[in-house]
PDB file of N, CA and C in Angstrom:
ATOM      1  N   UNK A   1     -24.659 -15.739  -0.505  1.00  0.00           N
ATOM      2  CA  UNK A   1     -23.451 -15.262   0.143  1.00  0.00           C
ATOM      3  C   UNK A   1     -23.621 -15.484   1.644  1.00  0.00           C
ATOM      4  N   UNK A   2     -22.791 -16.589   2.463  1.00  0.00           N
ATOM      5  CA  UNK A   2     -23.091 -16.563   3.431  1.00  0.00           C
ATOM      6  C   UNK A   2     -21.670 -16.202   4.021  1.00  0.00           C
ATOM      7  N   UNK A   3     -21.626 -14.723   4.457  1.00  0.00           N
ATOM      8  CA  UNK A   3     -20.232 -14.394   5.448  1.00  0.00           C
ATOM      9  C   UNK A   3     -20.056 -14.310   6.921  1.00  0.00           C
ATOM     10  N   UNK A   4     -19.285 -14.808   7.900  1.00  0.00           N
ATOM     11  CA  UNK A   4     -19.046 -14.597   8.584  1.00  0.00           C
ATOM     12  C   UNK A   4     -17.834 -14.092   9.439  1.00  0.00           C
ATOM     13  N   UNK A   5     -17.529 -13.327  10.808  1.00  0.00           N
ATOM     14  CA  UNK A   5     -16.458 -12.774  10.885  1.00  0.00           C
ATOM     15  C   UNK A   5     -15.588 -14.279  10.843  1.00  0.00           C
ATOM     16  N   UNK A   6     -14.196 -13.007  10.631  1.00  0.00           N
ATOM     17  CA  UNK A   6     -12.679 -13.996  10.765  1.00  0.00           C
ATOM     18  C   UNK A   6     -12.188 -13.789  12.233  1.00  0.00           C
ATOM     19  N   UNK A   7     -12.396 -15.233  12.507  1.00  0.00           N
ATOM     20  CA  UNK A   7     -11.838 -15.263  14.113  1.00  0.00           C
ATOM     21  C   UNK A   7     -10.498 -16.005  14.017  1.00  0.00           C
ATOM     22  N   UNK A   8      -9.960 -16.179  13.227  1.00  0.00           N
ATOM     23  CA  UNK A   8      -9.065 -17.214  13.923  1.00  0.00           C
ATOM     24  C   UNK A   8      -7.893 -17.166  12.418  1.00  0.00           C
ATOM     25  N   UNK A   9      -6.981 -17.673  12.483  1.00  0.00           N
ATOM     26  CA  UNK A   9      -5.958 -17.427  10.913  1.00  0.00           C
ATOM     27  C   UNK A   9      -6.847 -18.886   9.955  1.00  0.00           C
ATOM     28  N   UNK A  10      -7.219 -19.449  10.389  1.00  0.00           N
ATOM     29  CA  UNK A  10      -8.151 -20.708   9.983  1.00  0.00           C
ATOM     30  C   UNK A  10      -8.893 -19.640   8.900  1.00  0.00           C
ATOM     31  N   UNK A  11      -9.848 -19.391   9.579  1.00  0.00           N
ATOM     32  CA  UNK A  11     -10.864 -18.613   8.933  1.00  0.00           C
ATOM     33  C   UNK A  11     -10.283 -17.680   7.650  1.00  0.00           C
ATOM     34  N   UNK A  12      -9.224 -17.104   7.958  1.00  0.00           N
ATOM     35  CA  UNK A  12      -8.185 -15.982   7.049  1.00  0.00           C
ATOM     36  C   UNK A  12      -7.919 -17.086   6.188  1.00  0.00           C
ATOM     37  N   UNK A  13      -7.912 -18.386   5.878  1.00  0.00           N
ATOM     38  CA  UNK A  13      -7.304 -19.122   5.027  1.00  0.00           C
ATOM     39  C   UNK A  13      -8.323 -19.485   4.263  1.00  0.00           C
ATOM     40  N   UNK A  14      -9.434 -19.369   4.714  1.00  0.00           N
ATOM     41  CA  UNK A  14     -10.731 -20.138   4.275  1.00  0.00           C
ATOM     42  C   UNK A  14     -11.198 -19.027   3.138  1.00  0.00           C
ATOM     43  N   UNK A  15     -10.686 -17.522   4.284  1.00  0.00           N
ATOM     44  CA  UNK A  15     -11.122 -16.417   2.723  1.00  0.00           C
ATOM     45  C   UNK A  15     -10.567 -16.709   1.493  1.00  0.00           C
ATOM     46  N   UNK A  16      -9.161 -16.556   2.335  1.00  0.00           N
ATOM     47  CA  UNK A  16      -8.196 -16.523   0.931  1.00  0.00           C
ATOM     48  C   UNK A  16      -8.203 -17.727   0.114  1.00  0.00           C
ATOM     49  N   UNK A  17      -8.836 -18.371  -0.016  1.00  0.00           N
ATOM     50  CA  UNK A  17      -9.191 -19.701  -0.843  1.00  0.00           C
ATOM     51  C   UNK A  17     -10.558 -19.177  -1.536  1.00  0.00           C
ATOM     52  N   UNK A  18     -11.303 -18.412  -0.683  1.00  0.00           N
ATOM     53  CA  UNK A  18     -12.727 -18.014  -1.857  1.00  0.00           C
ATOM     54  C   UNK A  18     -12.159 -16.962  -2.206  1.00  0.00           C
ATOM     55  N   UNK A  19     -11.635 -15.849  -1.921  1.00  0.00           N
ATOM     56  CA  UNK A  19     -10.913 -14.576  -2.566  1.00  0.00           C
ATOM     57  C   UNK A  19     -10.578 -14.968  -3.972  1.00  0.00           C
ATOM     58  N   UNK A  20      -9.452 -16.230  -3.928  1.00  0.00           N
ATOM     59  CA  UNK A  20      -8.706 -16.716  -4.998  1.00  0.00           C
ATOM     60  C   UNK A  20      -9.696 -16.817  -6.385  1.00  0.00           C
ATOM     61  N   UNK A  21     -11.283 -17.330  -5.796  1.00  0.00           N
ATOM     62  CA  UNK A  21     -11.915 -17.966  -6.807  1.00  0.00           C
ATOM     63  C   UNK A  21     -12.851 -16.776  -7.681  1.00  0.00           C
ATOM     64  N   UNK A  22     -12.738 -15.498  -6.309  1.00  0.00           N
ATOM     65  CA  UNK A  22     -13.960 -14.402  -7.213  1.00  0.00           C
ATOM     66  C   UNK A  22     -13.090 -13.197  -7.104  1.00  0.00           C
ATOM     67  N   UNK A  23     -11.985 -13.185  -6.843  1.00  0.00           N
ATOM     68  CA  UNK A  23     -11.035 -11.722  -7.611  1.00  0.00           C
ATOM     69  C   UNK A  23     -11.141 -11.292  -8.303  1.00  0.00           C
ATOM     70  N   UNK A  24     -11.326 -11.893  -9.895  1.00  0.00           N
ATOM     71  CA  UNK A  24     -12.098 -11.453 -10.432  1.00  0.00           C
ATOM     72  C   UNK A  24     -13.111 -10.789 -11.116  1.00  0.00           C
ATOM     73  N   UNK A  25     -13.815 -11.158 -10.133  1.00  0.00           N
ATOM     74  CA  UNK A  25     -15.685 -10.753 -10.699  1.00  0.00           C
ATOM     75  C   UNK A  25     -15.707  -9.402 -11.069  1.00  0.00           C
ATOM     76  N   UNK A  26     -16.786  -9.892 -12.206  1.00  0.00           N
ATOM     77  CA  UNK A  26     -16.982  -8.916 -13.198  1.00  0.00           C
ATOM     78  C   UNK A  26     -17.458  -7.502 -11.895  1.00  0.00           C
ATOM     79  N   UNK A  27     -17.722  -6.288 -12.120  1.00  0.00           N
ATOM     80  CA  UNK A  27     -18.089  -5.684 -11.067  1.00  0.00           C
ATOM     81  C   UNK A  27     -20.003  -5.635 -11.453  1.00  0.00           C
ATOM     82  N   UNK A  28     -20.414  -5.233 -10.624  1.00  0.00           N
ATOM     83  CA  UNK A  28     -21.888  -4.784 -10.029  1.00  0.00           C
ATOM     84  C   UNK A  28     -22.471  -6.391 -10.012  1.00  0.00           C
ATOM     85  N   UNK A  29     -21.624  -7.528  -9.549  1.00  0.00           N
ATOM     86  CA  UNK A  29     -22.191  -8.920  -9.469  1.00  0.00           C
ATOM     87  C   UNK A  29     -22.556  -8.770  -7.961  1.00  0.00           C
ATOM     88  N   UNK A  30     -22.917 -10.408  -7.697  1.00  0.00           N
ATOM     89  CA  UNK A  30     -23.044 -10.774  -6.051  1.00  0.00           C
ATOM     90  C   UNK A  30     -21.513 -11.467  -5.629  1.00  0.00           C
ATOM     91  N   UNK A  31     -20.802 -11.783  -6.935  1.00  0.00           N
ATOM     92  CA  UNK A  31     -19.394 -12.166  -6.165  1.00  0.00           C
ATOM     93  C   UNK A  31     -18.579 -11.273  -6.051  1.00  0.00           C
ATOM     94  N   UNK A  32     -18.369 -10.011  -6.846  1.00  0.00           N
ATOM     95  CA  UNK A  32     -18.002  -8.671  -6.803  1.00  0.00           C
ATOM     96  C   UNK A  32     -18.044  -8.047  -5.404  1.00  0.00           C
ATOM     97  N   UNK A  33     -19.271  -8.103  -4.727  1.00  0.00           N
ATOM     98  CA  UNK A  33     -19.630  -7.529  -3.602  1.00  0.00           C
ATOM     99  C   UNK A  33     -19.551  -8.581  -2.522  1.00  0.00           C
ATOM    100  N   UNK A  34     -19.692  -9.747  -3.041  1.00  0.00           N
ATOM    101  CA  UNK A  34     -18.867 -10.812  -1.832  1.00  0.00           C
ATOM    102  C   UNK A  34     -17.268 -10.529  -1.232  1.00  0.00           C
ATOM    103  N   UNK A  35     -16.784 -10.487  -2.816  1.00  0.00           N
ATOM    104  CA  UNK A  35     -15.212 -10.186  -2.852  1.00  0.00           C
ATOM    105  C   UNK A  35     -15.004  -8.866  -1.817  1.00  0.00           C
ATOM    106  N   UNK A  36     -15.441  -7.574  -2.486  1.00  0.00           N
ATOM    107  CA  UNK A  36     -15.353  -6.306  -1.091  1.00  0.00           C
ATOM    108  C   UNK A  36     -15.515  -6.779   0.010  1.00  0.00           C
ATOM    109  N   UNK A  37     -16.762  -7.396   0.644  1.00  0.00           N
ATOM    110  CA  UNK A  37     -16.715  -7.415   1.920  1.00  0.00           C
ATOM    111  C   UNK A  37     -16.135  -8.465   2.878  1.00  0.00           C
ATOM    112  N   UNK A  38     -15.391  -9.409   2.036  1.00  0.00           N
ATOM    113  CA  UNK A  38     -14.028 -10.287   2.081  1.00  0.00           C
ATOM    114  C   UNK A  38     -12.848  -9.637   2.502  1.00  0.00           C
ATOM    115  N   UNK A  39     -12.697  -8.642   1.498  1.00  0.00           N
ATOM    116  CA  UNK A  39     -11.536  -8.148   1.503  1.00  0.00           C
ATOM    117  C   UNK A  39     -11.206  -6.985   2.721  1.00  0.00           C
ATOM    118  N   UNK A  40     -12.597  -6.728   3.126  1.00  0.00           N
ATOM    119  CA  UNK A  40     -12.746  -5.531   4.398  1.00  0.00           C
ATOM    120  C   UNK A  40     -12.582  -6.210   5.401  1.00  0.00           C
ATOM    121  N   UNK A  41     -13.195  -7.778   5.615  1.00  0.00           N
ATOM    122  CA  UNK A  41     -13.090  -8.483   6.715  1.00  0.00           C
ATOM    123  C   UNK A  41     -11.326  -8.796   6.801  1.00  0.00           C
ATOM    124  N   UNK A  42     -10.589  -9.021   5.524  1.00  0.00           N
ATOM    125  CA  UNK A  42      -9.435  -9.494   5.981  1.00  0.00           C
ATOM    126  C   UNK A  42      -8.280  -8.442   6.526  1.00  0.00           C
ATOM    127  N   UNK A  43      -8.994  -6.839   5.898  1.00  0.00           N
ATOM    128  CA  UNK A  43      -7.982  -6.121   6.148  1.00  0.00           C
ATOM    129  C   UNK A  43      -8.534  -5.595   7.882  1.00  0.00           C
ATOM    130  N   UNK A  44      -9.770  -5.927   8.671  1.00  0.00           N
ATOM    131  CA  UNK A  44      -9.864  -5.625   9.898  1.00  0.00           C
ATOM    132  C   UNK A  44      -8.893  -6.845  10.666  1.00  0.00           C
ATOM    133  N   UNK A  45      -9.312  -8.087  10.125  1.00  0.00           N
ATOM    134  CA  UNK A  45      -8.604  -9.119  10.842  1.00  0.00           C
ATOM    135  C   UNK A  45      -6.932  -8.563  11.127  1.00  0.00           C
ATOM    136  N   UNK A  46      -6.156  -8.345   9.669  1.00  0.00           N
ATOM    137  CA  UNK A  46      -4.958  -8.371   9.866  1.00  0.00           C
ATOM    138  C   UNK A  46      -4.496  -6.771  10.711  1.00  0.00           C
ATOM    139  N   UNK A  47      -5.416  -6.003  10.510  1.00  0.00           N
ATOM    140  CA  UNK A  47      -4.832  -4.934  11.471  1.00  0.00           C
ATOM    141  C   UNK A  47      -4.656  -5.240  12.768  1.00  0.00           C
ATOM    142  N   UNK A  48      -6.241  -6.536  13.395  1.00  0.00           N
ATOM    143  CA  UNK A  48      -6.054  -6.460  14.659  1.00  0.00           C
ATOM    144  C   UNK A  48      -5.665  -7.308  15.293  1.00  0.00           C
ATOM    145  N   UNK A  49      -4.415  -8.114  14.252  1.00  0.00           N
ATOM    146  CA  UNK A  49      -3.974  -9.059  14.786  1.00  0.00           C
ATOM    147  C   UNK A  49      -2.611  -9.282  14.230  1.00  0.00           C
ATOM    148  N   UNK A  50      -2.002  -8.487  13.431  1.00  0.00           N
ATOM    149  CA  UNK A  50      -0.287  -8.364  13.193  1.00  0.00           C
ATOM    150  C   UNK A  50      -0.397  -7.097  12.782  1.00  0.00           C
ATOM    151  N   UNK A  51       0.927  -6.545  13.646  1.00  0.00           N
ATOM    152  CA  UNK A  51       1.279  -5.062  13.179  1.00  0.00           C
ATOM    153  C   UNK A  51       2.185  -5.229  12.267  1.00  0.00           C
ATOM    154  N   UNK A  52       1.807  -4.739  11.225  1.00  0.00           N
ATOM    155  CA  UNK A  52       3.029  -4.782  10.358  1.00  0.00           C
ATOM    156  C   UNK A  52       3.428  -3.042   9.984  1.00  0.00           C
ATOM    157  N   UNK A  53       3.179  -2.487  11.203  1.00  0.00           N
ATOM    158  CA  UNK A  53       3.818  -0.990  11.092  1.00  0.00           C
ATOM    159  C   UNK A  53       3.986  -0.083   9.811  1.00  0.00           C
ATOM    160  N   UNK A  54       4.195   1.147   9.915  1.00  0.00           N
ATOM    161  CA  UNK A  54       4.277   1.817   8.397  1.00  0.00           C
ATOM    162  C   UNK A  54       5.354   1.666   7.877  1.00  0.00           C
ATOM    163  N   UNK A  55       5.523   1.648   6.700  1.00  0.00           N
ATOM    164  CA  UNK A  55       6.009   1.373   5.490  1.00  0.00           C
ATOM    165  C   UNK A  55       7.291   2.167   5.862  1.00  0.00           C
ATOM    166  N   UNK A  56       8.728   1.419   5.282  1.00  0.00           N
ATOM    167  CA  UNK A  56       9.765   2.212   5.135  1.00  0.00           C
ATOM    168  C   UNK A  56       9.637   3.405   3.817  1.00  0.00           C
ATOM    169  N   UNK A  57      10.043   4.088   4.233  1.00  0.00           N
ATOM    170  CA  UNK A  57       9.740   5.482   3.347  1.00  0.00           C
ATOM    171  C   UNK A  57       9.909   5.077   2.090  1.00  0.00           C
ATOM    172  N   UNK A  58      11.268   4.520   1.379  1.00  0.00           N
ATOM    173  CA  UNK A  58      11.867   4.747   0.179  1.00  0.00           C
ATOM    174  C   UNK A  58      11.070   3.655  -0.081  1.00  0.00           C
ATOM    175  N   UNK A  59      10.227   2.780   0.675  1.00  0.00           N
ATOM    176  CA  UNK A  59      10.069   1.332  -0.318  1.00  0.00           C
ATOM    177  C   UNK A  59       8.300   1.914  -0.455  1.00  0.00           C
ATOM    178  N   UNK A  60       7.995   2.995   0.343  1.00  0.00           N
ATOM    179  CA  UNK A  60       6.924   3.103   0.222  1.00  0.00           C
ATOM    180  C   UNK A  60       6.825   3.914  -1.072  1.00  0.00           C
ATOM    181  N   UNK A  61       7.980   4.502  -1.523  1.00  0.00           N
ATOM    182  CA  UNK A  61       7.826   5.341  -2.872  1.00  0.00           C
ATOM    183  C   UNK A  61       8.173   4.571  -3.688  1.00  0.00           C
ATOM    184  N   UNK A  62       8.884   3.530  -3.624  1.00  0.00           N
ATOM    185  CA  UNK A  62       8.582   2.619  -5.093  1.00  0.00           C
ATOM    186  C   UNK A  62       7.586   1.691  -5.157  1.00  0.00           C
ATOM    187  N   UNK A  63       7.030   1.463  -3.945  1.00  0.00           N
ATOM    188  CA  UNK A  63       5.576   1.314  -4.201  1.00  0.00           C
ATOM    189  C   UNK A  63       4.758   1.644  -4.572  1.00  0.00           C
ATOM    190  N   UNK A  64       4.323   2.919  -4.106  1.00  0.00           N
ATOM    191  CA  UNK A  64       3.518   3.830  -5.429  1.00  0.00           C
ATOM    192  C   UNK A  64       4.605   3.632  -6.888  1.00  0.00           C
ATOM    193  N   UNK A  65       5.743   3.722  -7.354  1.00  0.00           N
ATOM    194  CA  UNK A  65       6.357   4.201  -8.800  1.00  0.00           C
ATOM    195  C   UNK A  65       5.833   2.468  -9.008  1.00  0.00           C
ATOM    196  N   UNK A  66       5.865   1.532  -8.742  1.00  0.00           N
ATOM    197  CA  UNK A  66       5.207   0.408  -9.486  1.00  0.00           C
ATOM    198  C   UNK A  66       4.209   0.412  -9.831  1.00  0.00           C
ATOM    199  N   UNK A  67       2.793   0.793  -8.589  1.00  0.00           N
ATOM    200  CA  UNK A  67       1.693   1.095  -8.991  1.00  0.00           C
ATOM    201  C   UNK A  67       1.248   1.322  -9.849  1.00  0.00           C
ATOM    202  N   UNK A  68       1.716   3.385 -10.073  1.00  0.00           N
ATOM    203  CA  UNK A  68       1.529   3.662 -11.066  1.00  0.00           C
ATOM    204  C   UNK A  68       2.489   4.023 -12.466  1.00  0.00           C
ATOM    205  N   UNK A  69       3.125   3.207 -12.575  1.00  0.00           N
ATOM    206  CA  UNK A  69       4.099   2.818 -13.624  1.00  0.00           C
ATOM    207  C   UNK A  69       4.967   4.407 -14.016  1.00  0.00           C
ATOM    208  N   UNK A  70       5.479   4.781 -12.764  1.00  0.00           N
ATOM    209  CA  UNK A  70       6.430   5.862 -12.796  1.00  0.00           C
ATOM    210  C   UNK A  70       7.678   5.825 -13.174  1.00  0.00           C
ATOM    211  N   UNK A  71       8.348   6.425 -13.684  1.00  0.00           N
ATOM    212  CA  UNK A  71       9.967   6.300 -13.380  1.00  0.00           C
ATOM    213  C   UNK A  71      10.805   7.333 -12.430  1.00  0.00           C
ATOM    214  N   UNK A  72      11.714   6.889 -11.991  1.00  0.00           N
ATOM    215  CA  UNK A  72      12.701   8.178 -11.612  1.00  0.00           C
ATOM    216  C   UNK A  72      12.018   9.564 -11.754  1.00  0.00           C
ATOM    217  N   UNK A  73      12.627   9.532 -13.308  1.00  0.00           N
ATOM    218  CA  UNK A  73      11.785  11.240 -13.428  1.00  0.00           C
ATOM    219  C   UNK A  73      10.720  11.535 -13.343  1.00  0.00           C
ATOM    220  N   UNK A  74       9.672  10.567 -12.960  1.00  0.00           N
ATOM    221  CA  UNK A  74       8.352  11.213 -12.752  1.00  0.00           C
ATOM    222  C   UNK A  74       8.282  12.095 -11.619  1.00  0.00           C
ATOM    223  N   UNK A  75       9.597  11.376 -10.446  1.00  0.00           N
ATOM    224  CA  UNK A  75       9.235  11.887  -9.424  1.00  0.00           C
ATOM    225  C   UNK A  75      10.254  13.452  -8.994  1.00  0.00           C
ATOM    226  N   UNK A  76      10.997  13.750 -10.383  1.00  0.00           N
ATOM    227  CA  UNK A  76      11.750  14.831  -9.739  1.00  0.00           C
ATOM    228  C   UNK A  76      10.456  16.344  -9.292  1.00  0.00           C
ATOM    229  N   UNK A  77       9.443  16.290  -9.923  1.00  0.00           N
ATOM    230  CA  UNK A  77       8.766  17.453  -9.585  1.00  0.00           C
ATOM    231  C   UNK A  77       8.241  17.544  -8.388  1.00  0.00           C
ATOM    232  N   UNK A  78       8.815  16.172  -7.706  1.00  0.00           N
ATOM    233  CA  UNK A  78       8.302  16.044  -6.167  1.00  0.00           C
ATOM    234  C   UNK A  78       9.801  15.897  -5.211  1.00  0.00           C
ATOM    235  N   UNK A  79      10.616  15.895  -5.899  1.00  0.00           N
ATOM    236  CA  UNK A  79      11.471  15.711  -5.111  1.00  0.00           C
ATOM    237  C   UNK A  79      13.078  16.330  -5.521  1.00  0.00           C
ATOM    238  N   UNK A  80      13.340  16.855  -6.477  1.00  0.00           N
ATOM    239  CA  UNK A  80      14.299  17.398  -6.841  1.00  0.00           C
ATOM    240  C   UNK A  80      14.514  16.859  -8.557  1.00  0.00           C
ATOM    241  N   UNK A  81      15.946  17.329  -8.226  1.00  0.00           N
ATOM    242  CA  UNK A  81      16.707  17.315  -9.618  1.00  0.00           C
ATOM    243  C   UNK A  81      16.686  15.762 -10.039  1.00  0.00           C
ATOM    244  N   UNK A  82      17.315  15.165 -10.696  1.00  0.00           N
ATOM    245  CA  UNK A  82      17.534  13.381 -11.414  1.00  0.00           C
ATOM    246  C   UNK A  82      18.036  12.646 -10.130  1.00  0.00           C
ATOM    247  N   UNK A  83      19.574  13.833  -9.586  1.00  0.00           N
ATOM    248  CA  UNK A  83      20.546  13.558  -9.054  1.00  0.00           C
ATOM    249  C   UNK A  83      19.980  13.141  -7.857  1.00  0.00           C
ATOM    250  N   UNK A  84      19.301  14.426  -6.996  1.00  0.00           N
ATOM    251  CA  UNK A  84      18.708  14.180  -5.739  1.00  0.00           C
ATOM    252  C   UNK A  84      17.763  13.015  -5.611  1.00  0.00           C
ATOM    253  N   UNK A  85      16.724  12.792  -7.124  1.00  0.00           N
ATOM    254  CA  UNK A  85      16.047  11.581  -7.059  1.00  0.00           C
ATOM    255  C   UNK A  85      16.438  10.215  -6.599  1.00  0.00           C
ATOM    256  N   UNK A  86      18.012  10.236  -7.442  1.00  0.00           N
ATOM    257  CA  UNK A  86      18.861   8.924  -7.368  1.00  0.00           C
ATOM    258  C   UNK A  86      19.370   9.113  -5.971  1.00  0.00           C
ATOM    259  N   UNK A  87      19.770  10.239  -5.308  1.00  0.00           N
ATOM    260  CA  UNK A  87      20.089   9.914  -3.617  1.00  0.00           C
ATOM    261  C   UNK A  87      19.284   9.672  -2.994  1.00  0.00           C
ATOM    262  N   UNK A  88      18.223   9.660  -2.877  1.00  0.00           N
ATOM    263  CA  UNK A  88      17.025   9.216  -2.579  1.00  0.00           C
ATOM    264  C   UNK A  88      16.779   7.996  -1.952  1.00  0.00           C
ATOM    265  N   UNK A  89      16.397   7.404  -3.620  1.00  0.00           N
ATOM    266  CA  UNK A  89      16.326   6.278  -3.726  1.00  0.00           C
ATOM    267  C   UNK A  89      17.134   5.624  -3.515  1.00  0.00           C
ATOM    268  N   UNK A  90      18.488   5.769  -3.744  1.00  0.00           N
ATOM    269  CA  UNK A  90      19.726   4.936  -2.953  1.00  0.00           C
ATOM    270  C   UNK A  90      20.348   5.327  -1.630  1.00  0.00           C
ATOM    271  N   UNK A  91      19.547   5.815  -0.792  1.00  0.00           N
ATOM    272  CA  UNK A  91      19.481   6.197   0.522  1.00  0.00           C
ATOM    273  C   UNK A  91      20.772   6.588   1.244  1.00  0.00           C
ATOM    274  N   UNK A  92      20.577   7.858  -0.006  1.00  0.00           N
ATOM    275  CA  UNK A  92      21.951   8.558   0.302  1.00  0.00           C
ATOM    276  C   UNK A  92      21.769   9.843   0.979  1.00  0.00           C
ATOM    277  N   UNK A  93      20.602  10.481   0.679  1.00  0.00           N
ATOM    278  CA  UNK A  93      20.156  11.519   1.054  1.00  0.00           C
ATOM    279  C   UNK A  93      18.619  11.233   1.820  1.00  0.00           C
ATOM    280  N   UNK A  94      18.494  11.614   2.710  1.00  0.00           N
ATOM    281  CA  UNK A  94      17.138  11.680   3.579  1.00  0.00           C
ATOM    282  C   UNK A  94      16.192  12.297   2.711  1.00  0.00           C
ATOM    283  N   UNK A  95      14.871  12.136   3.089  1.00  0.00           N
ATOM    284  CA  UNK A  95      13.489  13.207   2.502  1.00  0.00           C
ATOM    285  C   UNK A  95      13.980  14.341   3.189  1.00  0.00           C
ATOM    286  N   UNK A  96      13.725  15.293   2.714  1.00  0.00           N
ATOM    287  CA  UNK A  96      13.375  16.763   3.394  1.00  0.00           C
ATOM    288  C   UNK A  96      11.591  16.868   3.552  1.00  0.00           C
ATOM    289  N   UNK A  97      11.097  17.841   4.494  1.00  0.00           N
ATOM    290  CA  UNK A  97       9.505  17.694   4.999  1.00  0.00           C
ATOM    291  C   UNK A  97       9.085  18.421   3.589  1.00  0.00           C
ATOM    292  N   UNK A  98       9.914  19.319   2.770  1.00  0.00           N
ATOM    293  CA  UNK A  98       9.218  19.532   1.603  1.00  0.00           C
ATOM    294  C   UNK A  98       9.488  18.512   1.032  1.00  0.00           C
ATOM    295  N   UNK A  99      10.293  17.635   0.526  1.00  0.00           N
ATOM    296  CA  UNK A  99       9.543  16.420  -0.221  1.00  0.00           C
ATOM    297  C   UNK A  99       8.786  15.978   0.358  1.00  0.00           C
ATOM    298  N   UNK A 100       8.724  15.171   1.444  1.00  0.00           N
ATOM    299  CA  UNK A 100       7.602  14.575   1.800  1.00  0.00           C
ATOM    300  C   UNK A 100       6.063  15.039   1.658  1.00  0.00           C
ATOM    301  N   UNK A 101       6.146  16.503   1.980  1.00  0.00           N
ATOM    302  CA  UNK A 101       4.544  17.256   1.852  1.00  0.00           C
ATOM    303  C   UNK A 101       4.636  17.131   0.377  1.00  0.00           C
ATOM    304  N   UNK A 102       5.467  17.445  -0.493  1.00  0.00           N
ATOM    305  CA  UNK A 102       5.458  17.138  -1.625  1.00  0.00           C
ATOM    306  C   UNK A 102       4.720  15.875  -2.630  1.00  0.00           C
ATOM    307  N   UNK A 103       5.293  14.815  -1.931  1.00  0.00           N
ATOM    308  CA  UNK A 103       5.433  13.610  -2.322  1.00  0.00           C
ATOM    309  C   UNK A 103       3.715  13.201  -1.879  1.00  0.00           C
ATOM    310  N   UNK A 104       3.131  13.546  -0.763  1.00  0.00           N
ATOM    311  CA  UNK A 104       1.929  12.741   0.143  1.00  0.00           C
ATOM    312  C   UNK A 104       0.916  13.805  -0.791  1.00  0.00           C
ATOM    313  N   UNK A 105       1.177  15.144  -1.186  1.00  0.00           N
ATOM    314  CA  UNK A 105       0.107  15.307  -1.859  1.00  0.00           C
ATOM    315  C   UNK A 105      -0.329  15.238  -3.222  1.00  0.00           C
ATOM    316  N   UNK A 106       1.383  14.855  -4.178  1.00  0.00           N
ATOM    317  CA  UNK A 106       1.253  14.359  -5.374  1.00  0.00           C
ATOM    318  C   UNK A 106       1.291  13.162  -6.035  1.00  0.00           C
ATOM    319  N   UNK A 107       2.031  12.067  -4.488  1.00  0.00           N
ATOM    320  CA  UNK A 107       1.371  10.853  -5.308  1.00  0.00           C
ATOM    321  C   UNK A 107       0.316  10.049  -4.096  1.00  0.00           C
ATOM    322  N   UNK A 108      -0.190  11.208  -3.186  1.00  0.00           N
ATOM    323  CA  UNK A 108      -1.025  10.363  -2.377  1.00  0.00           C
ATOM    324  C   UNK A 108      -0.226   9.175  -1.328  1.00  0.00           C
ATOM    325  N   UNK A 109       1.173   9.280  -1.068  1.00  0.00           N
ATOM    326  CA  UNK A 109       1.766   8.433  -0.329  1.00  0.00           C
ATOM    327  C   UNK A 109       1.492   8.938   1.375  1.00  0.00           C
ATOM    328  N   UNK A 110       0.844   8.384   2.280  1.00  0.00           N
ATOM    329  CA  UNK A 110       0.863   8.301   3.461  1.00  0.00           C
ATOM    330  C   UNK A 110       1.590   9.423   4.343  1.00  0.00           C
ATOM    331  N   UNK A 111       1.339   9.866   4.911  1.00  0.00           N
ATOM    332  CA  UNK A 111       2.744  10.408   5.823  1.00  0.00           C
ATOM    333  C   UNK A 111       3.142   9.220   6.487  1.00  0.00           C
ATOM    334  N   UNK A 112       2.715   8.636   7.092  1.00  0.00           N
ATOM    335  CA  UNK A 112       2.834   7.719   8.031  1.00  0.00           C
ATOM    336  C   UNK A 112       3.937   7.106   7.486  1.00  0.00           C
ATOM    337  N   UNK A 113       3.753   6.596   6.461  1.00  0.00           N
ATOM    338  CA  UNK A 113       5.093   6.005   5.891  1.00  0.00           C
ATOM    339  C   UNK A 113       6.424   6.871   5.311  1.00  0.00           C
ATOM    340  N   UNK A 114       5.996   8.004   4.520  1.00  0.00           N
ATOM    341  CA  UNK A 114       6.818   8.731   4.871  1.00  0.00           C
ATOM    342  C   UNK A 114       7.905   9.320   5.447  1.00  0.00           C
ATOM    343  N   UNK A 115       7.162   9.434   6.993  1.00  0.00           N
ATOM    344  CA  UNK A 115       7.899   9.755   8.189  1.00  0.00           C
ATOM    345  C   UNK A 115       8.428   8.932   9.142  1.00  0.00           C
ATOM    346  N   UNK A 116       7.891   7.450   8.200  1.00  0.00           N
ATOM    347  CA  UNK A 116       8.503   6.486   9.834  1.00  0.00           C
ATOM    348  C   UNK A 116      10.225   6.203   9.476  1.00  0.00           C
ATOM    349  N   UNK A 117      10.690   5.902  10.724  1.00  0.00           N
ATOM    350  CA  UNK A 117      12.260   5.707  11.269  1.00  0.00           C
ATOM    351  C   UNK A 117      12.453   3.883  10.615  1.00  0.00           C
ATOM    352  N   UNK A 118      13.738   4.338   9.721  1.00  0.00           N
ATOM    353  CA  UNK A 118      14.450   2.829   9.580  1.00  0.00           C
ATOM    354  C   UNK A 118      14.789   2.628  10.332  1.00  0.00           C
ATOM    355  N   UNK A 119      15.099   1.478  10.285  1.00  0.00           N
ATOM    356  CA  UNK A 119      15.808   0.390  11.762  1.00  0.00           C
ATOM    357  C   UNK A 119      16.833  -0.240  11.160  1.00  0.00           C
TER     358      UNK A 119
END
C-alpha cells in the first residue's frame, strides 16, 4: 500500500479510480484498510477544498428515509401526524425545533442540516 496525500483534483481522480477497484474488499484485508484510509484522505481533500455547505433540511430527511429504508410513517413519531409528515415533506409546513430535536436524536440527522436556511 503505497498512499500519499491528495494535493491536487488529479490526485482525487487517481483515488477514485483505485477506490473503484477495492470498494469492495472483503473487511479485515490490506485493501479494506487501504480503501478507509482513501476514503479519509478524500473526505479531508473535499472539505478543504469545496464547500458544499449543509444539507437542505427536507432532502436531508429523505436522505436518511433512503438510507434506512423508511417510509412516511416511519417518521410520524418524529414528526407528527401522516398529514403534518406530508407538509413536511412537501414543504408546506416548516420543522418546528421539536421536530428537529426530535428528528437529530431519532434518526441521527445533523442539526446542521436540519437548521440550515433554503435559498
Amino acid at each position: 500500500m503505497n498512499i500519499k496525500p491528495i494535493r491536487s483534483d488529479d490526485d482525487l481522480k487517481a483515488v477514485f479510480l483505485r477506490l473503484e477497484s477495492i470498494f469492495q474488499a472483503e473487511e479485515q484485508t490490506p485493501e479494506a484498510d487501504e480503501r478507509d484510509v482513501l476514503v479519509t484522505l478524500v473526505e479531508a481533500y473535499e472539505n478543504k477544498h469545496y464547500d458544499f455547505g449543509p444539507a437542505d433540511p427536507i432532502e436531508a430527511i429523505k436522505f436518511r428515509m433512503e438510507q434506512q429504508g423508511l417510509t412516511a410513517r416511519d417518521l410520524e413519531p418524529f414528526i407528527g401526524t401522516s398529514g403534518r409528515v406530508s407538509e413536511v415533506l412537501n414543504r408546506k409546513r416548516r420543522l418546528s425545533l421539536r421536530m428537529v430535536r426530535s428528528l437529530h436524536d431519532g434518526l441521527k440527522i445533523p442539526y446542521e442540516s436540519l437548521l440550515a436556511e433554503v435559498h
